[in-house]
C-alpha atoms as a PDB file:
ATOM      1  CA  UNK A   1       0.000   0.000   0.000  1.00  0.00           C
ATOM      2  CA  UNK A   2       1.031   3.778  -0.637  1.00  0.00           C
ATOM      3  CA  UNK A   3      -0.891   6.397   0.098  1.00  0.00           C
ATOM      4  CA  UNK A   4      -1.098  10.309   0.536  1.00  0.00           C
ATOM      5  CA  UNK A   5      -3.700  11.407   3.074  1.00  0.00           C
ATOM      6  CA  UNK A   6      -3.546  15.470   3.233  1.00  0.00           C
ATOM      7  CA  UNK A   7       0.427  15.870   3.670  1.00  0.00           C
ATOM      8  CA  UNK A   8       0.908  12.753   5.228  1.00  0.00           C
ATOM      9  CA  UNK A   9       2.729   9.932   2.656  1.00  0.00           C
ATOM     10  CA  UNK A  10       2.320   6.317   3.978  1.00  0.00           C
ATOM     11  CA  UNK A  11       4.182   3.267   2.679  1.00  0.00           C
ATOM     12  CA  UNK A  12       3.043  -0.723   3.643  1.00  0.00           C
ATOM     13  CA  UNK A  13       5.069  -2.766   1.560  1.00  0.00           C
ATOM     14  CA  UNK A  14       3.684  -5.594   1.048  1.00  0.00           C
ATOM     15  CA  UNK A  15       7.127  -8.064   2.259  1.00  0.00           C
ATOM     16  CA  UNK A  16       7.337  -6.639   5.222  1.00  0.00           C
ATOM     17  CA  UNK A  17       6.111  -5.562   8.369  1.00  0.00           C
ATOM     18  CA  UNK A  18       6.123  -1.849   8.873  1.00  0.00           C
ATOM     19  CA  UNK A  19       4.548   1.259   8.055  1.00  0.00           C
ATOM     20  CA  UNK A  20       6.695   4.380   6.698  1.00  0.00           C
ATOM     21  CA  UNK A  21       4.975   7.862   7.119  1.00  0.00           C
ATOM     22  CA  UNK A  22       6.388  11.030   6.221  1.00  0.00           C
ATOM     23  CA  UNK A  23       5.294  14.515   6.332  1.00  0.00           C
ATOM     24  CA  UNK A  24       6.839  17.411   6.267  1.00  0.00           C
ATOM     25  CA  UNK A  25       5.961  20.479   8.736  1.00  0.00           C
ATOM     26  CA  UNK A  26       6.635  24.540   8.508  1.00  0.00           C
ATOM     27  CA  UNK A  27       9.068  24.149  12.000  1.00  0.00           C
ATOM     28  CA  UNK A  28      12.264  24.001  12.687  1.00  0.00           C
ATOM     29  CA  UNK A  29      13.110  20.428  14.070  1.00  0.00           C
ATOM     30  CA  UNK A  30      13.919  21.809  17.869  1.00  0.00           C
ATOM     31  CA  UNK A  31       9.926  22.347  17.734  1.00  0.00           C
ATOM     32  CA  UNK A  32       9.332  19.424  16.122  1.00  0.00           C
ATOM     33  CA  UNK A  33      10.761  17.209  18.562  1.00  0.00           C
ATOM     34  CA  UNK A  34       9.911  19.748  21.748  1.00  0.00           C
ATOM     35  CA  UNK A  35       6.300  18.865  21.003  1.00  0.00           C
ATOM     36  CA  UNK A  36       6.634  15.506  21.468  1.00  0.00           C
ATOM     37  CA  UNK A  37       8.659  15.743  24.622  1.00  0.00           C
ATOM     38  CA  UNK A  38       5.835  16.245  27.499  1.00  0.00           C
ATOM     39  CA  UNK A  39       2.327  16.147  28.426  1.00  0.00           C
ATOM     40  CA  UNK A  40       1.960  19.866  28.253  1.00  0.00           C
ATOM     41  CA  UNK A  41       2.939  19.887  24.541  1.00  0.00           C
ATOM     42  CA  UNK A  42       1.319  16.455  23.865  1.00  0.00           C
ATOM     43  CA  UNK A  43      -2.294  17.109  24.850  1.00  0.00           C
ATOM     44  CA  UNK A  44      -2.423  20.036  22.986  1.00  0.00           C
ATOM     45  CA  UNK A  45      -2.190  18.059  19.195  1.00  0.00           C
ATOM     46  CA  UNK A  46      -1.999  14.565  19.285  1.00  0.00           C
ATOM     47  CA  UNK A  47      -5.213  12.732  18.234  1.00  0.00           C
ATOM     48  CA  UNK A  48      -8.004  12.999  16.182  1.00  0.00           C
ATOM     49  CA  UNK A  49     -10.019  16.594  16.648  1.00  0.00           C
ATOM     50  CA  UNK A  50     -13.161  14.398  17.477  1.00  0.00           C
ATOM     51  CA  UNK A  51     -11.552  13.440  20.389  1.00  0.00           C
ATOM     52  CA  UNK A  52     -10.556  14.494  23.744  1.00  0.00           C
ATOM     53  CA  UNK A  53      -7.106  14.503  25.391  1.00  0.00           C
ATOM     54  CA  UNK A  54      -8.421  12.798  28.622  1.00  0.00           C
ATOM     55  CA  UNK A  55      -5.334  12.550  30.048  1.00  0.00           C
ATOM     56  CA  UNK A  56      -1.453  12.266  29.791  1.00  0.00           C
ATOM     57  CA  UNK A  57       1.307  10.416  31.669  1.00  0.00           C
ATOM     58  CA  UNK A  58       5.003  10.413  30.217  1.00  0.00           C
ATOM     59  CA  UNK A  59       8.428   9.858  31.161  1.00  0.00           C
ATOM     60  CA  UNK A  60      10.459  11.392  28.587  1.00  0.00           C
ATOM     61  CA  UNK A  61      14.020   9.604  29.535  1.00  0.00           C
ATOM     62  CA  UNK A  62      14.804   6.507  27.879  1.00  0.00           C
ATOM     63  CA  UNK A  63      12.854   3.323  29.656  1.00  0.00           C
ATOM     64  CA  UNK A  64      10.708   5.765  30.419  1.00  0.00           C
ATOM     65  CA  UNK A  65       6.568   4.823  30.300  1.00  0.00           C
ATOM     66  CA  UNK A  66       4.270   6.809  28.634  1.00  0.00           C
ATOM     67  CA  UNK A  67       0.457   6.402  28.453  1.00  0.00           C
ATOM     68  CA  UNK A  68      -2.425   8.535  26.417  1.00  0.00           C
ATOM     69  CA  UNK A  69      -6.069   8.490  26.996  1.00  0.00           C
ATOM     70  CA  UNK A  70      -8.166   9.974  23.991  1.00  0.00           C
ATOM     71  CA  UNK A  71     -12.138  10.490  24.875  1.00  0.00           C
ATOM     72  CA  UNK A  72     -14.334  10.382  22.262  1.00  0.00           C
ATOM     73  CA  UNK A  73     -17.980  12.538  22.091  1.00  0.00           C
ATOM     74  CA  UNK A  74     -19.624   9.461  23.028  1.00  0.00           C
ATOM     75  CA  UNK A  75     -17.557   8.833  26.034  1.00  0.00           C
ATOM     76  CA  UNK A  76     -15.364   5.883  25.143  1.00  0.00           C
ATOM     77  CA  UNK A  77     -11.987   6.056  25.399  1.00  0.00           C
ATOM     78  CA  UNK A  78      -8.843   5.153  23.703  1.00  0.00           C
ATOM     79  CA  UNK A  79      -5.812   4.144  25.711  1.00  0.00           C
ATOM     80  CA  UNK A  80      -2.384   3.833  24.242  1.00  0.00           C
ATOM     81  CA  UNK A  81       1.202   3.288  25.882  1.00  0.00           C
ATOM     82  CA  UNK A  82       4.679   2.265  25.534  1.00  0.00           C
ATOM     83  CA  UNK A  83       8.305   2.541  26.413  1.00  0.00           C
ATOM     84  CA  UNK A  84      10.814   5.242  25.585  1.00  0.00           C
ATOM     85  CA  UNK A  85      13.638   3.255  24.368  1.00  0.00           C
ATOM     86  CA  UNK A  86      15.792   5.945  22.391  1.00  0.00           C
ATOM     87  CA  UNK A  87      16.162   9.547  22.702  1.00  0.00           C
ATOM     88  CA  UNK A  88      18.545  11.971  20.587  1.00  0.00           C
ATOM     89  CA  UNK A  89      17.066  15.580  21.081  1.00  0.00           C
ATOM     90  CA  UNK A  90      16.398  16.443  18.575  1.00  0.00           C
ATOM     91  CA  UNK A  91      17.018  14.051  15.574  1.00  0.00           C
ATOM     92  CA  UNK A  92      15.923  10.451  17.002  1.00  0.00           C
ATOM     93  CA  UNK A  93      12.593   9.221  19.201  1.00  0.00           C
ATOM     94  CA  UNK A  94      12.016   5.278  19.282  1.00  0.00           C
ATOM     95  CA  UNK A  95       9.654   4.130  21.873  1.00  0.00           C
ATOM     96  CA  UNK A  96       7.120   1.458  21.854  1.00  0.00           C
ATOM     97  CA  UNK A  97       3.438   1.704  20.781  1.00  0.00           C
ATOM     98  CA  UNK A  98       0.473  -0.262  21.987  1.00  0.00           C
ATOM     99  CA  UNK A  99      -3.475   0.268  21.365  1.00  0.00           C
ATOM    100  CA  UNK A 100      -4.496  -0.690  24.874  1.00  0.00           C
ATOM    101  CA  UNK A 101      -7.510  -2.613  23.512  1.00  0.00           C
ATOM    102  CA  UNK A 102      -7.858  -5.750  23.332  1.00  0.00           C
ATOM    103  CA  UNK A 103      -7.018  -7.665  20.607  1.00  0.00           C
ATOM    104  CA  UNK A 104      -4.185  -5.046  19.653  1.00  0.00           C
ATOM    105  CA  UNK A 105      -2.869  -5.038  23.417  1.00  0.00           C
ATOM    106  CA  UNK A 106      -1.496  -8.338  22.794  1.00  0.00           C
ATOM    107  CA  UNK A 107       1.042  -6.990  20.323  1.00  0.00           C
ATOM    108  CA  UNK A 108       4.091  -4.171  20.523  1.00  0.00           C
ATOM    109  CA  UNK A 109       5.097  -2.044  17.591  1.00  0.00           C
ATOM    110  CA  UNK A 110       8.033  -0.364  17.597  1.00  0.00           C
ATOM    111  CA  UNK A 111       8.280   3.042  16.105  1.00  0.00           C
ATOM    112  CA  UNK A 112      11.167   4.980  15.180  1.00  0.00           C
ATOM    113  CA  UNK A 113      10.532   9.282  14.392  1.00  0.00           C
ATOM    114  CA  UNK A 114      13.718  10.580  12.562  1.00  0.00           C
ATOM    115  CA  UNK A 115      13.424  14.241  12.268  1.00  0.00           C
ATOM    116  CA  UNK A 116      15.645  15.950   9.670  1.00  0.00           C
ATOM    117  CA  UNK A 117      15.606  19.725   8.825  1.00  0.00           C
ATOM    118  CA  UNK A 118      16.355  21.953   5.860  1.00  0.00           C
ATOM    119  CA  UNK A 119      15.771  25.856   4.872  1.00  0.00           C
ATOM    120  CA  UNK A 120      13.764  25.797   8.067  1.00  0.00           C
ATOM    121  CA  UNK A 121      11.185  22.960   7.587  1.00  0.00           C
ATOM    122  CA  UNK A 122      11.515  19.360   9.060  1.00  0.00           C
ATOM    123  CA  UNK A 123      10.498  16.141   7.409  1.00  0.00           C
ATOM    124  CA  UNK A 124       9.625  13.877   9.977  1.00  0.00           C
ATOM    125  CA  UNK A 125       9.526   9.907   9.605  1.00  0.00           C
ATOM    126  CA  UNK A 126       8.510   7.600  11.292  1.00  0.00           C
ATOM    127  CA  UNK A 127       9.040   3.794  10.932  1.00  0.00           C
ATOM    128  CA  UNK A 128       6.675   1.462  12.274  1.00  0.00           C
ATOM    129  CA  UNK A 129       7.767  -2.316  12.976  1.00  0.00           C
ATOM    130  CA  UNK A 130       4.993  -4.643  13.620  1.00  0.00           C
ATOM    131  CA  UNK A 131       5.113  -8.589  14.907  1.00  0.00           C
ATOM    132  CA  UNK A 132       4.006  -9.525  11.420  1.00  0.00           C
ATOM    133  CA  UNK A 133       2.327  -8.185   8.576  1.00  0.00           C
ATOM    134  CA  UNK A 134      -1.131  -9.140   9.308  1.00  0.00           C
ATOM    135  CA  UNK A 135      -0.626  -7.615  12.965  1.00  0.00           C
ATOM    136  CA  UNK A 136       0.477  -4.716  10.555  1.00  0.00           C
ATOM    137  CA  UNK A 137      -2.774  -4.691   8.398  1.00  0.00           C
ATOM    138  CA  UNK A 138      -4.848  -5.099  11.559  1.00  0.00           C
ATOM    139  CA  UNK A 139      -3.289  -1.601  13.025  1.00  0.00           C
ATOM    140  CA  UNK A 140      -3.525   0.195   9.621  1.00  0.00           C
ATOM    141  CA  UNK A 141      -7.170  -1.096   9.093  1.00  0.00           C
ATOM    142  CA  UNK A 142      -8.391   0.756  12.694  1.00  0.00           C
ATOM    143  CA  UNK A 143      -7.880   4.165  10.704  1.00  0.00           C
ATOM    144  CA  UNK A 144      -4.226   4.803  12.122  1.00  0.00           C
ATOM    145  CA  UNK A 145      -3.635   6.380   8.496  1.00  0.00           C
ATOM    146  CA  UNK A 146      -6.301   8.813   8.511  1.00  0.00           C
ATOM    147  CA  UNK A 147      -5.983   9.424  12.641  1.00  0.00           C
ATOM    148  CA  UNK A 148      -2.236   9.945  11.852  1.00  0.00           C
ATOM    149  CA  UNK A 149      -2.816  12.446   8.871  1.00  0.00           C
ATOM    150  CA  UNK A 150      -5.289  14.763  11.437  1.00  0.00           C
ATOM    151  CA  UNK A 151      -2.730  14.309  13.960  1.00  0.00           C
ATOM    152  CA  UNK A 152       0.067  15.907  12.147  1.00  0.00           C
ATOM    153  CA  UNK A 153      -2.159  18.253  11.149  1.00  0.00           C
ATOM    154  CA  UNK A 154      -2.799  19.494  14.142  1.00  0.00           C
ATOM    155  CA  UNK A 155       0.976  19.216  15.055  1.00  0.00           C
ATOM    156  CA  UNK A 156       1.748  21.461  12.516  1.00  0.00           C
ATOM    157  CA  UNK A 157      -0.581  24.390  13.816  1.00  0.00           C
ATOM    158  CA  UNK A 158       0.536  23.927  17.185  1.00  0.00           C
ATOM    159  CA  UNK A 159       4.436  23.957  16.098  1.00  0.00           C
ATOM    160  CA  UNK A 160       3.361  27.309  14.749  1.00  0.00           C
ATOM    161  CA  UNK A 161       2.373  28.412  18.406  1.00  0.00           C
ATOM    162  CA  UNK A 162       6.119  27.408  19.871  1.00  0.00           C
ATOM    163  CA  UNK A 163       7.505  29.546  17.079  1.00  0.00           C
END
């Protein structure tokens, strides 16, 4: 699978397990990466903007947990966590991803952000490794494409704030 959704570019190929999504934002990289650094930054873009930021825990050192809870209109929520298990402010973020509900709690991805700048502007990437490619297809059938391509969205007007 490729696909473009908004700015967002997203790669499955179909020998392997991963997902490869790239954007590109109008922020230097320090931003970039400062947004994803704590809860305070965190709540403010990440999600869908049909749902809530319920709440935010995150320990941004490497082993470090992290846990997000989105709230949707309805009331239902959507947990996610994971490990921090690399950090290079501000080039290099790897930490581990799980959809705290079951079935997809029963499987880790691993995710690796690479953020590289030029003239200004930072192309972030972000490399997802899953147990196996139908674990893979699973994930990217839940709307993770779409969800991702709002998300960035939104990080890109709130990089514009930390400008």
């Amino acid at each position: 699978m490729n696909a473009t959704v908004g700015n967002l570019n997203v790669e499955a190929p179909e020998d392997r397990p991963v997902t490869i999504m790239s954007r590109t934002f109008n922020a230097p990289r320090d931003l970039v990466f400062k947004a994803h650094s704590s809860c305070e930054h965190v709540s403010k873009w990440w999600g869908p903007r049909r749902h809530s930021f319920a709440s935010c825990e995150m320990d941004f050192v490497e082993g470090g947990a992290w846990r997000y809870v989105l709230r949707g209109a309805d009331g239902s929520e959507y947990p996610f966590k994971g490990e921090f298990r690399e950090i290079q402010a501000p080039e290099r973020l790897t930490w581990t991803f799980v959809y705290d509900v079951a079935p997809f709690n029963e499987h880790e991805g691993v995710e690796t952000m690479i953020f590289s700048e030029e003239d200004g502007r930072t192309t972030l990437t972000v490399t997802s490794v899953y147990p196996s490619i139908e674990i893979r297809d699973a994930v990217v059938s839940t709307g993770m494409v779409e969800g991702a391509a709002e998300t960035y969205e939104r990080l890109e007007e709130y990089a514009a704030t930390l400008s």
